[in-house]
Protein backbone atom coordinates (compact mmCIF):
# COMPACT_ATOMS: atom_id res chain seq x y z
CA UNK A 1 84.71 243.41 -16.73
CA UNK A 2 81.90 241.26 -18.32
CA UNK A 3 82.82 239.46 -21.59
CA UNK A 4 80.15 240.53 -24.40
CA UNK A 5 79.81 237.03 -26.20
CA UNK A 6 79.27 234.99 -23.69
CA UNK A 7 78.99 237.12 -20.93
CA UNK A 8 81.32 235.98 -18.36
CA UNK A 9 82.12 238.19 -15.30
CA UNK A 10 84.68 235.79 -13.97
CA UNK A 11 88.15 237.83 -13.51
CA UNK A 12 89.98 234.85 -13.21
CA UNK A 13 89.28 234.08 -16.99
CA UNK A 14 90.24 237.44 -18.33
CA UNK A 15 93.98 237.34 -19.18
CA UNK A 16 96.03 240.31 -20.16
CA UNK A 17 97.91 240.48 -23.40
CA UNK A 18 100.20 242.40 -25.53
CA UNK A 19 97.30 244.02 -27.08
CA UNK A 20 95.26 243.90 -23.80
CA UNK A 21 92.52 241.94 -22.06
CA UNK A 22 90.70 238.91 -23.79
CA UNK A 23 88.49 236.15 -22.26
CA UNK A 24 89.90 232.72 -22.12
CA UNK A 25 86.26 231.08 -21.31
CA UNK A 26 85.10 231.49 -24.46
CA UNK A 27 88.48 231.85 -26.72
CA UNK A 28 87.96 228.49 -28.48
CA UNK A 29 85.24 229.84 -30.53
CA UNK A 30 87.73 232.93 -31.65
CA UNK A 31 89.87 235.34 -29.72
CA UNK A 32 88.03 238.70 -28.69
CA UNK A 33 89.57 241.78 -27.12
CA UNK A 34 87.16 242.73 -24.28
CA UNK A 35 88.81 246.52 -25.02
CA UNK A 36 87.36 246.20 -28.50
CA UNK A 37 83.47 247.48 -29.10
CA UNK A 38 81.89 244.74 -30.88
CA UNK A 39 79.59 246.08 -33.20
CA UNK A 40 76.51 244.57 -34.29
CA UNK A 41 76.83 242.31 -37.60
CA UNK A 42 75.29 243.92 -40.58
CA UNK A 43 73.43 241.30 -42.99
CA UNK A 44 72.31 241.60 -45.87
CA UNK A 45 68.61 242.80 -46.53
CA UNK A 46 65.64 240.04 -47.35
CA UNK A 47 64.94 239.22 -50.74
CA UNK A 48 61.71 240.14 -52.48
CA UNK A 49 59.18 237.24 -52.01
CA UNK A 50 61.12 235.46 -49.48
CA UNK A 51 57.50 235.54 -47.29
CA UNK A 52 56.23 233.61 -49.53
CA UNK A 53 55.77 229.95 -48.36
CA UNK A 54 53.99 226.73 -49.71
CA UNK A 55 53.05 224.01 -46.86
CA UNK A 56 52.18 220.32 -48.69
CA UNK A 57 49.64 220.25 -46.06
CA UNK A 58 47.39 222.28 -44.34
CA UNK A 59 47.47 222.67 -40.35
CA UNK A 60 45.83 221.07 -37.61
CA UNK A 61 43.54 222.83 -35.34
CA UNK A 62 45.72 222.73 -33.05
CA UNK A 63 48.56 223.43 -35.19
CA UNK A 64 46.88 226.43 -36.03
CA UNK A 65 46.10 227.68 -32.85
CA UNK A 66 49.86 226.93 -31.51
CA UNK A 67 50.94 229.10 -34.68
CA UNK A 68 48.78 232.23 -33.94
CA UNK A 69 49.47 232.45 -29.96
CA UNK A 70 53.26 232.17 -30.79
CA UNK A 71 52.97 234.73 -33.34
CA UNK A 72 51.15 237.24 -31.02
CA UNK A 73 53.36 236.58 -28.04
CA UNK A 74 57.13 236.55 -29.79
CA UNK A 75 57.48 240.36 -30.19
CA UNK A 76 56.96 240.58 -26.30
CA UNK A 77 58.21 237.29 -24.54
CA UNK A 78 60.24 234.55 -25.90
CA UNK A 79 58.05 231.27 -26.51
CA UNK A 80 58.27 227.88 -25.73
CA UNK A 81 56.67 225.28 -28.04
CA UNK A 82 56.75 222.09 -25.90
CA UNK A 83 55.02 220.05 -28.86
CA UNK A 84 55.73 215.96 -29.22
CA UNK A 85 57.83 214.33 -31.63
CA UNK A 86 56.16 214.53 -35.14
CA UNK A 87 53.63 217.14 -34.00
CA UNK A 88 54.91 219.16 -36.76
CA UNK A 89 57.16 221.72 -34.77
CA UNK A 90 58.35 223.43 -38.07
CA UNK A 91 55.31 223.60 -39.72
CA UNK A 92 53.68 225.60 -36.52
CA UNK A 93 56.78 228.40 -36.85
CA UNK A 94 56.35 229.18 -40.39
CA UNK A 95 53.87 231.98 -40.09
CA UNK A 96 55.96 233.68 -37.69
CA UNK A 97 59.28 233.16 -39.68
CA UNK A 98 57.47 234.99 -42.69
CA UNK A 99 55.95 237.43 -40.60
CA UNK A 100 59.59 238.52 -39.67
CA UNK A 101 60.75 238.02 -43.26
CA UNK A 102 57.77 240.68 -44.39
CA UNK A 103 59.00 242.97 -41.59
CA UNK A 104 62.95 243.04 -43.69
CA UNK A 105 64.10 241.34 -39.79
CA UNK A 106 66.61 238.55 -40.02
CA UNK A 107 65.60 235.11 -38.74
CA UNK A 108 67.94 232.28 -37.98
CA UNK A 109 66.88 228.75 -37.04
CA UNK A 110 70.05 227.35 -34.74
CA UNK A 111 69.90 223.31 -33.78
CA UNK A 112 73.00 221.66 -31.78
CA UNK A 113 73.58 218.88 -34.10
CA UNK A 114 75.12 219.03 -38.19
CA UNK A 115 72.86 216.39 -39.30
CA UNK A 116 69.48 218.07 -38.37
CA UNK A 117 70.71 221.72 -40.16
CA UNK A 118 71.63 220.01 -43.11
CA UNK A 119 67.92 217.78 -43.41
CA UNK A 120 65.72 221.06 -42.34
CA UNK A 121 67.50 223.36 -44.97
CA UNK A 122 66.53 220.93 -47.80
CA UNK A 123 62.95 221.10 -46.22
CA UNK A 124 62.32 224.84 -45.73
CA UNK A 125 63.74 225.03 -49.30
CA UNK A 126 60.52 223.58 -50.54
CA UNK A 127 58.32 226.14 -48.29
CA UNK A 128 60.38 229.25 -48.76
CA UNK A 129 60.68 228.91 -52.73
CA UNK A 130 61.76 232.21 -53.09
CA UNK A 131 63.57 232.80 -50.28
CA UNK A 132 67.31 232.25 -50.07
CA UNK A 133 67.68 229.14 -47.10
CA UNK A 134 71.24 228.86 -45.80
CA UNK A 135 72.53 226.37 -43.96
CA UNK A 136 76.31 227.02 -41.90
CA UNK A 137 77.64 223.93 -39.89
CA UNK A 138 80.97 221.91 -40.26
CA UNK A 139 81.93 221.56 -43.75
CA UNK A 140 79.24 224.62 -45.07
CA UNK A 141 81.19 227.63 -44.14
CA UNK A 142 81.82 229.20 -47.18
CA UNK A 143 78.33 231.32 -47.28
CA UNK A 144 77.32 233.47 -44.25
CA UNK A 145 74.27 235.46 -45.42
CA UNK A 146 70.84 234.16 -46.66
CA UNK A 147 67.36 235.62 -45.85
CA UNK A 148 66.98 232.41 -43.42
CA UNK A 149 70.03 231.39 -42.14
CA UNK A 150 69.98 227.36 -40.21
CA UNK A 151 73.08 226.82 -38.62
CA UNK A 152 74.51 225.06 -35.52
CA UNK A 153 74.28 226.23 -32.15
CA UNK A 154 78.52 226.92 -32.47
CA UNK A 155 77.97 228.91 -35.19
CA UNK A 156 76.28 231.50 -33.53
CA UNK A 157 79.24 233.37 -32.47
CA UNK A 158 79.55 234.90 -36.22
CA UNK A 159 76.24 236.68 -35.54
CA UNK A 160 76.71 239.45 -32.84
CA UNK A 161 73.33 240.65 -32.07
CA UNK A 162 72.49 240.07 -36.03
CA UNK A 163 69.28 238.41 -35.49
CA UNK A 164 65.50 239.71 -34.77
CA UNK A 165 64.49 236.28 -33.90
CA UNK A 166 65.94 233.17 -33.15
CA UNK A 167 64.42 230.12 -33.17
CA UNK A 168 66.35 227.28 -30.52
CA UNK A 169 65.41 224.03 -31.57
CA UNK A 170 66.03 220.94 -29.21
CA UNK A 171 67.77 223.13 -26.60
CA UNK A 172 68.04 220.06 -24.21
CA UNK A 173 70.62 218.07 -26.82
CA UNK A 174 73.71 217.94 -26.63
CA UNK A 175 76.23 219.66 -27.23
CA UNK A 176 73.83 222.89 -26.23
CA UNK A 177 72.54 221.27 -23.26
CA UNK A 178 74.43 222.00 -20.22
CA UNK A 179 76.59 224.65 -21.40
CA UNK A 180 76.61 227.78 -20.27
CA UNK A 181 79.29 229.56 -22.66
CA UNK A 182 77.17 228.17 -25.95
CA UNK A 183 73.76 228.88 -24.18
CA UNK A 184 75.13 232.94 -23.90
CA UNK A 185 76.66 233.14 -27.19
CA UNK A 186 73.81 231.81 -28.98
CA UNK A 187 71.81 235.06 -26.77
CA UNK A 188 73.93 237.56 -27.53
CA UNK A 189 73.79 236.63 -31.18
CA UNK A 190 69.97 238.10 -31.35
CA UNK A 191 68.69 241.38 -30.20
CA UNK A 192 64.86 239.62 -30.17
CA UNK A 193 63.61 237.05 -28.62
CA UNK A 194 63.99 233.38 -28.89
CA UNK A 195 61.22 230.67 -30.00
CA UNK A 196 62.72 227.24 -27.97
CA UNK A 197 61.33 223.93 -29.92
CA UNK A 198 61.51 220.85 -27.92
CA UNK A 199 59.60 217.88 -27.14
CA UNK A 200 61.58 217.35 -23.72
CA UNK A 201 62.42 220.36 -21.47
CA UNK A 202 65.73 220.71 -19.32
CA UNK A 203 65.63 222.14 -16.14
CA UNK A 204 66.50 225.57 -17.58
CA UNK A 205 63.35 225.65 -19.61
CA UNK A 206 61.09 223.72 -16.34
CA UNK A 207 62.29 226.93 -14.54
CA UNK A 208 61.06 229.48 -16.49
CA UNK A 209 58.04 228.04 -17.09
CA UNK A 210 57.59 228.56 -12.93
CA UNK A 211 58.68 231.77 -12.52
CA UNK A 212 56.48 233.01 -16.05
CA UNK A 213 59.63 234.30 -17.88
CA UNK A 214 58.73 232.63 -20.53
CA UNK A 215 55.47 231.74 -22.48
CA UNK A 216 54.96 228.17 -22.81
CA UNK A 217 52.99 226.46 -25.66
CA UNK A 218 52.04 223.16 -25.25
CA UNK A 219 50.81 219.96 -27.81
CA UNK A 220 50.64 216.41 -27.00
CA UNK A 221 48.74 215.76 -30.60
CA UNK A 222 50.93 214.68 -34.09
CA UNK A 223 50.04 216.13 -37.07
CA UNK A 224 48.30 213.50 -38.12
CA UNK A 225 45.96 212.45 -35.10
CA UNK A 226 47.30 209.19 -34.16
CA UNK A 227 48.90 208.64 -30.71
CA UNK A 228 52.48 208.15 -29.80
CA UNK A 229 53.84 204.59 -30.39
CA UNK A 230 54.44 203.36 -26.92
CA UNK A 231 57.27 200.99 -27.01
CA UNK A 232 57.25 197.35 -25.71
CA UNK A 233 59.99 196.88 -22.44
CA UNK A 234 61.62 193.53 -22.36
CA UNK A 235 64.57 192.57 -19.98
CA UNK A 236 66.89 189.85 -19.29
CA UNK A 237 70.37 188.56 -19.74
CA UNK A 238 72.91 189.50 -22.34
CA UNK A 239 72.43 186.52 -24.45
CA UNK A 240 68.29 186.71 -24.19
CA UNK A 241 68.67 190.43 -25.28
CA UNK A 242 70.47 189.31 -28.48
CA UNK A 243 68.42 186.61 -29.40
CA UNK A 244 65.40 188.80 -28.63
CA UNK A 245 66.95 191.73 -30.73
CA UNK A 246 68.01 188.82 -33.93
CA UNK A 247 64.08 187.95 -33.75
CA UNK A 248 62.88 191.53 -33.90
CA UNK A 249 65.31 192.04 -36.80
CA UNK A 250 63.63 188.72 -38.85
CA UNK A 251 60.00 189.68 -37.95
CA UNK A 252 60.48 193.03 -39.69
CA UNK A 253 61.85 191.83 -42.57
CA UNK A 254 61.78 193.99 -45.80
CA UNK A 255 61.10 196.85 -43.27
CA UNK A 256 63.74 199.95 -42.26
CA UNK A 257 65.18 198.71 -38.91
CA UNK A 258 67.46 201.61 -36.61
CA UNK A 259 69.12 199.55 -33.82
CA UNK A 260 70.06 202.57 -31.38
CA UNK A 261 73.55 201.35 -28.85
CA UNK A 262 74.63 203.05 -25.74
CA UNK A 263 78.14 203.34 -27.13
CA UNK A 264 80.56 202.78 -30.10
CA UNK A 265 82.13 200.19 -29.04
CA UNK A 266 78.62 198.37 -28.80
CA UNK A 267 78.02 199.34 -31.96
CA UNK A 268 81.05 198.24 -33.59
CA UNK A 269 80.88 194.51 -32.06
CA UNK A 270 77.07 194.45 -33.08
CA UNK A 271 77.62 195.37 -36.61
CA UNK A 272 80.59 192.94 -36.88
CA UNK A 273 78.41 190.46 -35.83
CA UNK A 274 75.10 191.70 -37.88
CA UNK A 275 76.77 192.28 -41.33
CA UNK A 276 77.70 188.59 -41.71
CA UNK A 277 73.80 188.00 -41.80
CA UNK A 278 72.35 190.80 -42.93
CA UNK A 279 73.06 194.20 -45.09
CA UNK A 280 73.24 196.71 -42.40
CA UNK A 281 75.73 199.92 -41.80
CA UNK A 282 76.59 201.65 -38.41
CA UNK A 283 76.54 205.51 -38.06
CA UNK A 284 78.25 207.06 -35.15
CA UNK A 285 80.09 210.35 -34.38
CA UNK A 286 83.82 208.72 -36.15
CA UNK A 287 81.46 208.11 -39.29
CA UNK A 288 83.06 209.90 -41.86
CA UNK A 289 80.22 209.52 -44.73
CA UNK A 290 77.49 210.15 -42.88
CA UNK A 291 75.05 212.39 -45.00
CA UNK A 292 75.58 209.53 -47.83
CA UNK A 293 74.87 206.50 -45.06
CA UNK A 294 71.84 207.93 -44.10
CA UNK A 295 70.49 209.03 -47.89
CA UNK A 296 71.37 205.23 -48.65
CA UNK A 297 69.06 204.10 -45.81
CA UNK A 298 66.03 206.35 -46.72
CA UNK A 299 66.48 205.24 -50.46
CA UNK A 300 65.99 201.85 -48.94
CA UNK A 301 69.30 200.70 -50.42
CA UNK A 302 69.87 198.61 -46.49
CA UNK A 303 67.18 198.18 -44.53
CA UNK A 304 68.98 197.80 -40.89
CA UNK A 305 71.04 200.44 -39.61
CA UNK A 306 72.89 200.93 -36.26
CA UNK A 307 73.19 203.93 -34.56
CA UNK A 308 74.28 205.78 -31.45
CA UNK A 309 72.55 208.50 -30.12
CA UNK A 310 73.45 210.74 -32.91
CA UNK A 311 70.42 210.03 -35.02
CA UNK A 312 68.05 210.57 -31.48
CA UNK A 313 66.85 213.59 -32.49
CA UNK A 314 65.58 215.90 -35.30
CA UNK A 315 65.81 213.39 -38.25
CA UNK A 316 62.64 212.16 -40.23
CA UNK A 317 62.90 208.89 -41.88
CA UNK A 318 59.47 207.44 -42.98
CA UNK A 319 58.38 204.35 -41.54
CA UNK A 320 60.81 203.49 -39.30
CA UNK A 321 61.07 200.96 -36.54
CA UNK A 322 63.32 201.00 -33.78
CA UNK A 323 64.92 198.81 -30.89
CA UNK A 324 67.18 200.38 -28.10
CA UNK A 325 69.68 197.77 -27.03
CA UNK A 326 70.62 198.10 -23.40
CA UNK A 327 68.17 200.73 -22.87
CA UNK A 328 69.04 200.71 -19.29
CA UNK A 329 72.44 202.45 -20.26
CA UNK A 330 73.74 205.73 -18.12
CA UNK A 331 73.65 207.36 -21.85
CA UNK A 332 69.86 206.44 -22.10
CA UNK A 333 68.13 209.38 -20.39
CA UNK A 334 63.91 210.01 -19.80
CA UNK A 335 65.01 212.92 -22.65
CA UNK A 336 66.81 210.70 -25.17
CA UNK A 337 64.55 207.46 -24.71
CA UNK A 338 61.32 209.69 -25.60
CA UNK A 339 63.00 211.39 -28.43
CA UNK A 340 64.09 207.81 -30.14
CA UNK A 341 61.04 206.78 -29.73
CA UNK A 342 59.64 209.71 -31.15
CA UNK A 343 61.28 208.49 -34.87
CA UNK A 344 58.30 206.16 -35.10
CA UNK A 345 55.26 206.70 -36.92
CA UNK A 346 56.00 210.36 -37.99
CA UNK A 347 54.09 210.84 -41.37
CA UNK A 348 50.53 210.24 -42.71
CA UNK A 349 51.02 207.14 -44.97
CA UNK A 350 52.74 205.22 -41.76
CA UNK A 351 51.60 206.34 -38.12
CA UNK A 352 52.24 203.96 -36.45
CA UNK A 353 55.59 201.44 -36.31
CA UNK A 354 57.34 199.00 -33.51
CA UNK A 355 59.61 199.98 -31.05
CA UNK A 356 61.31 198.18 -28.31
CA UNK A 357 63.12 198.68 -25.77
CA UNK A 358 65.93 195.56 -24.27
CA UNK A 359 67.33 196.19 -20.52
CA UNK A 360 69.67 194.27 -18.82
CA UNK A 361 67.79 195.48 -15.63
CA UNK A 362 64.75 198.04 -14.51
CA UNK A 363 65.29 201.81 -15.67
CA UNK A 364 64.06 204.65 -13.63
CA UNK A 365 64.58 206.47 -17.30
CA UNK A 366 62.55 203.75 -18.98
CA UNK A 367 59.86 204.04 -16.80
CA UNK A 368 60.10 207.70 -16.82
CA UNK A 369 59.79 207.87 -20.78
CA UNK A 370 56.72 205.34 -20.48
CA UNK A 371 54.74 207.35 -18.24
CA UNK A 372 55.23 211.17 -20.14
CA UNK A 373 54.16 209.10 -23.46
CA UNK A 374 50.80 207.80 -21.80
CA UNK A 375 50.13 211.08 -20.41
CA UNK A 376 50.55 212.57 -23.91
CA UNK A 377 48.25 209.78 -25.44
CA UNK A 378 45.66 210.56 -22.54
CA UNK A 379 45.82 214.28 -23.60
């Protein structure tokens, strides 16, 4: 017996029924007879013009030479871009997205986190003008079908085999990382072969890289030349931390300010304290408008906002500073420190920006993220 979806061969999750034998491993995501032939899912075919894309910028060099060996390899191998934060990931897969669009193949774009699907459908929109750019995640279920389809990593277990390419982006968040049902479902939902985008590999990813199953593209530039901001490592007591933190906040007044906190309960007690002085917000998994708290900050209608690691990854807000508060925290890894750092200094007009990082004591992470960013800078 070997589950289809997510491929389990484990008899002692395969339970027998009334209407026969199901897996229990992966049930949460929708009950499956293992009797029953799944069939492949039949979408729709691509619009006319959907190739057709419009980048506000032209690419790097590098970008360009990224784009090209990713193009020629995908039909053969499936590709890792190991590209910084802000080296313009998306930009480098657009070729090969229309190339697959031109060929009538179906292309979906799946990212573990809501947040992320919902900010890169608005931006392919403006590059694929004529294309039809879907986005499914919690709460944007009611369409299915598009000629590029963005949706969560969950989602995937719609799309059986219904994909020519996939494209994996930041496989090593979570709730993707670590999990072996979600890894196999989001497989079996394409018949190609899969484009991984991340600035920080996981051990699944390291491993493939050593035995050559996979070809690995690498770029320690940004888009727009400048180097990664390296962020400043302070430590001391409790009370030191949060005077140092207050004085951060006041020197970059008038400036967006994202205070990242281990937990929620941090977070809570620091905006409790924080709102009484200044207009700030707090944005964590229980935040129920969390689309509209984070359009209010990039309008620049509050300057400071806290945050757990929810905003880490995959969101672009133009000059930005952060500070990571007890950046020794278990939650803190070398994969999530680089990646918050990474929110700095992303576009043209600002490349560069402050970060800091406050520890109660020395960080094996901390020192970790340090030493992959000066490698990168010393590319």
């Amino acid at each position: 017996m070997k589950c289809p979806r997510c491929l389990n061969v484990d008899k002692k999750y395969f339970f027998k029924g009334s209407k026969g034998l199901y897996c229990r491993k992966c049930i949460s995501y929708k009950r499956m007879l293992i009797e029953e032939e799944i069939e492949e899912v039949k979408l729709d075919e691509i619009s006319d013009n959907a190739m057709e894309y419009i980048l506000k910028y032209p690419l790097t060099q590098n970008q360009k030479i990224i784009s090209k060996q990713c193009l020629k390899n995908i039909n053969t191998s499936d590709v890792l871009i190991n590209a910084v934060c802000g080296a313009g990931k998306t930009e480098i897969i657009i070729e090969t997205i229309a190339y697959f669009l031109m060929q009538n193949k179906k292309v979906c774009i799946a990212i573990p986190r809501r947040q992320v699907v919902l900010e890169l459908k608005k931006r392919l929109e403006g590059i694929f003008t004529n294309a039809s750019v879907i986005a499914i995640c919690q709460g944007s279920t009611s369409i299915l079908d598009g000629d590029l389809i963005i949706c969560t990593t969950h989602q995937c277990y719609r799309f059986y085999k219904a994909f020519d390419l996939l494209i994996l982006d930041e496989p090593d968040a979570f709730p993707y990382k670590g999990n072996e049902i979600l890894k196999n479902i989001v497989r079996t939902s394409c018949k190609g072969n899969i484009i991984y985008l991340t600035a920080t590999l996981d051990e699944y990813l390291k491993k493939r890289i050593l035995d050559n199953s996979i070809v690995c593209l690498k770029l320690n530039k940004r888009f727009h030349g400048e180097k990664l901001v390296r962020p400043k490592v302070e430590i001391g007591f409790t009370i030191y931390l949060f005077l140092r933190l207050i004085k951060w906040v006041n020197d970059l007044k008038f400036k967006r300010k994202i205070i990242f906190v281990p937990t929620i309960v941090v977070g809570e007690i620091l905006y409790k304290v924080l709102k009484l002085f200044y207009k700030c917000k707090f944005c964590c998994s229980k935040t129920i408008n969390k689309d509209i708290l984070i359009k209010d900050f990039v309008d620049f209608k509050y300057d400071l906002l806290i945050a757990t690691t929810i905003l880490e990854r995959g969101i672009t807000i133009e000059n930005v500073n952060v500070c990571v508060l007890f950046a020794e925290h278990v939650i803190f890894d070398e994969s999530s420190l680089i990646q918050i750092s990474g929110r700095v200094g992303r576009s043209i007009a600002a490349p560069s920006g402050d970060c800091l990082f406050l520890l109660k004591n020395k960080s094996k992470e901390v020192n970790n993220c340090l030493k992959i960013i000066d490698e990168a800078n010393d590319w």
